[in-house]
Protein backbone atom coordinates (compact mmCIF):
# COMPACT_ATOMS: atom_id res chain seq x y z
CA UNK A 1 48.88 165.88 58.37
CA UNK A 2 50.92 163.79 61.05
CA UNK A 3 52.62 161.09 59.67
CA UNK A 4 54.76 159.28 62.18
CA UNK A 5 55.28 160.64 65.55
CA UNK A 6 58.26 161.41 67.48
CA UNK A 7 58.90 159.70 71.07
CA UNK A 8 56.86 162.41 72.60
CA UNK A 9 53.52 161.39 70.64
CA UNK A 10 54.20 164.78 68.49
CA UNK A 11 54.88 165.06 64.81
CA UNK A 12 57.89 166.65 63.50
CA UNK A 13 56.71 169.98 61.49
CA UNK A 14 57.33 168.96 57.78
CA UNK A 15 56.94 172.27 56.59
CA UNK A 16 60.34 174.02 57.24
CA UNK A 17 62.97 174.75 54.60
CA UNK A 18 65.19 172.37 55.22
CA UNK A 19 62.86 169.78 55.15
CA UNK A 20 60.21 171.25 51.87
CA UNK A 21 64.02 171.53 50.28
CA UNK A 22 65.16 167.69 51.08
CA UNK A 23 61.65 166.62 50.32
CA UNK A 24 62.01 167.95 46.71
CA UNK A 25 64.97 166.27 46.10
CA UNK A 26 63.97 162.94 47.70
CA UNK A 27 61.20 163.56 44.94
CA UNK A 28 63.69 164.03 42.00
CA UNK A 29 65.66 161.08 43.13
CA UNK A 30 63.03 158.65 43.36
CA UNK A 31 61.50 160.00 39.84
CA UNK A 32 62.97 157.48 37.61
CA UNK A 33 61.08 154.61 39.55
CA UNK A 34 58.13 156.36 39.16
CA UNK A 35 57.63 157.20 42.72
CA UNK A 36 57.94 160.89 43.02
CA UNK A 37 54.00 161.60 44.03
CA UNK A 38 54.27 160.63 47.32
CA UNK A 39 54.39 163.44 50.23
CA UNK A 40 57.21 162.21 52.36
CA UNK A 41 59.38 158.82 52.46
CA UNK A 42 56.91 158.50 55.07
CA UNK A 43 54.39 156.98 53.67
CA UNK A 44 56.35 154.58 51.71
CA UNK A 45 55.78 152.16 50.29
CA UNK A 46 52.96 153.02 48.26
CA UNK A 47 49.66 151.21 48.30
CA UNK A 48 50.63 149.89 45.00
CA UNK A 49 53.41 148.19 45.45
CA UNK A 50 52.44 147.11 49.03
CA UNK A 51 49.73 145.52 47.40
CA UNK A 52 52.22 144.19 44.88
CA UNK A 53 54.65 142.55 47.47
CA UNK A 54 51.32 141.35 49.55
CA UNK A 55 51.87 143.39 52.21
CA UNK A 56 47.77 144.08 52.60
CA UNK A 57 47.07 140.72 51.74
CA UNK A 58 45.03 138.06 53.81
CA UNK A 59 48.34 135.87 53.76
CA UNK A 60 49.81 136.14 56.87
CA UNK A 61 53.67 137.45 56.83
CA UNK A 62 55.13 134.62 58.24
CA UNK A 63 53.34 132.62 54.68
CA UNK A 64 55.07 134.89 52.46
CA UNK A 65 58.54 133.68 52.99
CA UNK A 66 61.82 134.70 55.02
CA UNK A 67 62.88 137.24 52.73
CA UNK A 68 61.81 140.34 50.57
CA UNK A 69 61.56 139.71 46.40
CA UNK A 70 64.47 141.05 44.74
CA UNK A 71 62.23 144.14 43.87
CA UNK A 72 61.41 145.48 47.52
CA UNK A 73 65.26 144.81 47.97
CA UNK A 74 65.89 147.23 44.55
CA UNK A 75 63.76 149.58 45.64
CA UNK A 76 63.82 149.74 49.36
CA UNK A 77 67.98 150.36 48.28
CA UNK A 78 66.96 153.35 46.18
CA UNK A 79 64.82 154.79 48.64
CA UNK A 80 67.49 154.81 51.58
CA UNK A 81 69.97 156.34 49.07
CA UNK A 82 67.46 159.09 48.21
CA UNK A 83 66.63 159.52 51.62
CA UNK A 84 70.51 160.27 52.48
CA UNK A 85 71.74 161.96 49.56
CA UNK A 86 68.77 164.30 49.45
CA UNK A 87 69.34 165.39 53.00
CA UNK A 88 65.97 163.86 54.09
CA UNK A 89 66.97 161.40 56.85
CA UNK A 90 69.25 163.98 58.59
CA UNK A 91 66.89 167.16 58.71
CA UNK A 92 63.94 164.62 59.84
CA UNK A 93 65.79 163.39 62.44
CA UNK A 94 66.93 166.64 63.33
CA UNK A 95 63.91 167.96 63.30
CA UNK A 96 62.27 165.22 65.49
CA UNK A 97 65.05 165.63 68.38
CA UNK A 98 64.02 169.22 67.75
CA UNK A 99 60.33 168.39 68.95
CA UNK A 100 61.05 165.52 71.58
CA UNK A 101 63.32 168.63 72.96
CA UNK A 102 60.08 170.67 73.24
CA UNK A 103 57.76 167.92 74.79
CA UNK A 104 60.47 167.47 77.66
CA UNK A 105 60.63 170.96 78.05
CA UNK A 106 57.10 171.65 78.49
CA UNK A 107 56.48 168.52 80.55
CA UNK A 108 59.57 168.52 82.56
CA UNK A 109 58.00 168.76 85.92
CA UNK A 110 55.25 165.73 84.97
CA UNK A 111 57.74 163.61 83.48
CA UNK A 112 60.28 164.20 86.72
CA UNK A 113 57.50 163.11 88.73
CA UNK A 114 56.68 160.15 86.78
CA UNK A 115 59.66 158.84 86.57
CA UNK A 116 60.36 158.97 90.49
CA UNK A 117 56.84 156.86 90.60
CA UNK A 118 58.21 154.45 88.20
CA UNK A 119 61.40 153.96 90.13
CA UNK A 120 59.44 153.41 93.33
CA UNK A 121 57.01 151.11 91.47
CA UNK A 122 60.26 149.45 89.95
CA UNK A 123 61.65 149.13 93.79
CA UNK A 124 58.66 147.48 95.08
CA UNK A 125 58.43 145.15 92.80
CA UNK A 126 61.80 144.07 93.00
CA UNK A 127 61.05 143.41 96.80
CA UNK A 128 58.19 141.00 96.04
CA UNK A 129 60.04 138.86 93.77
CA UNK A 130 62.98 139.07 96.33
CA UNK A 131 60.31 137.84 98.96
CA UNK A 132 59.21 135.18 97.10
């Protein structure tokens, strides 16, 4: 199942070592707030508590005030933590460069030529505004 995507549109393979190994301890770290079920930090938060901070609510964001509750502060603190001591955050990244690395590989030739379009599109359009 993708969860978030990389820069290239792919997503990172979740199933490696590193990452099943970082997972599991994200999992024991986040236990004692009762939030060891989920799959990944990915999909965090969890429908729960998004519902509890009104994140899925009808109220629109800018109507819920400036800044988080105290709680999504608490928590959003524990979850970072997790997500660094357990190795998480590191080995995702990693492993996302790791994939972006692949797509430019592949695609090297298509993206070369794309960009070279882009910088002429980027030229001529500097030369209208300069004629105007």
């Amino acid at each position: 199942m993708a969860y978030w995507q990389t820069g290239s549109g792919r997503s990172p393979d979740l199933g490696g070592d590193r990452l099943r190994q970082a997972l599991e301890q994200w999992r024991q770290c986040m236990a004692p707030l009762g939030i060891a079920y989920l799959t990944t930090p990915l999909e965090f938060p969890t429908p729960a508590l998004a519902n509890q901070w009104q994140l899925n609510s009808d109220i629109p964001l800018l109507e819920l005030g400036d800044s988080p509750s105290a709680d999504e502060v608490r928590i959003a603190v524990h979850d970072a933590t997790c997500q660094e001591s357990s190795g998480w955050a590191q080995a995702y990244y990693e492993e996302s460069w790791r994939v972006d690395e692949e797509f430019v590989r592949e695609n090297y030739a298509e993206l070369e030529a794309l960009q070279a379009e882009y910088a002429d599109l980027g030229r001529r359009y500097e030369a209208a505004i300069a004629a105007r």
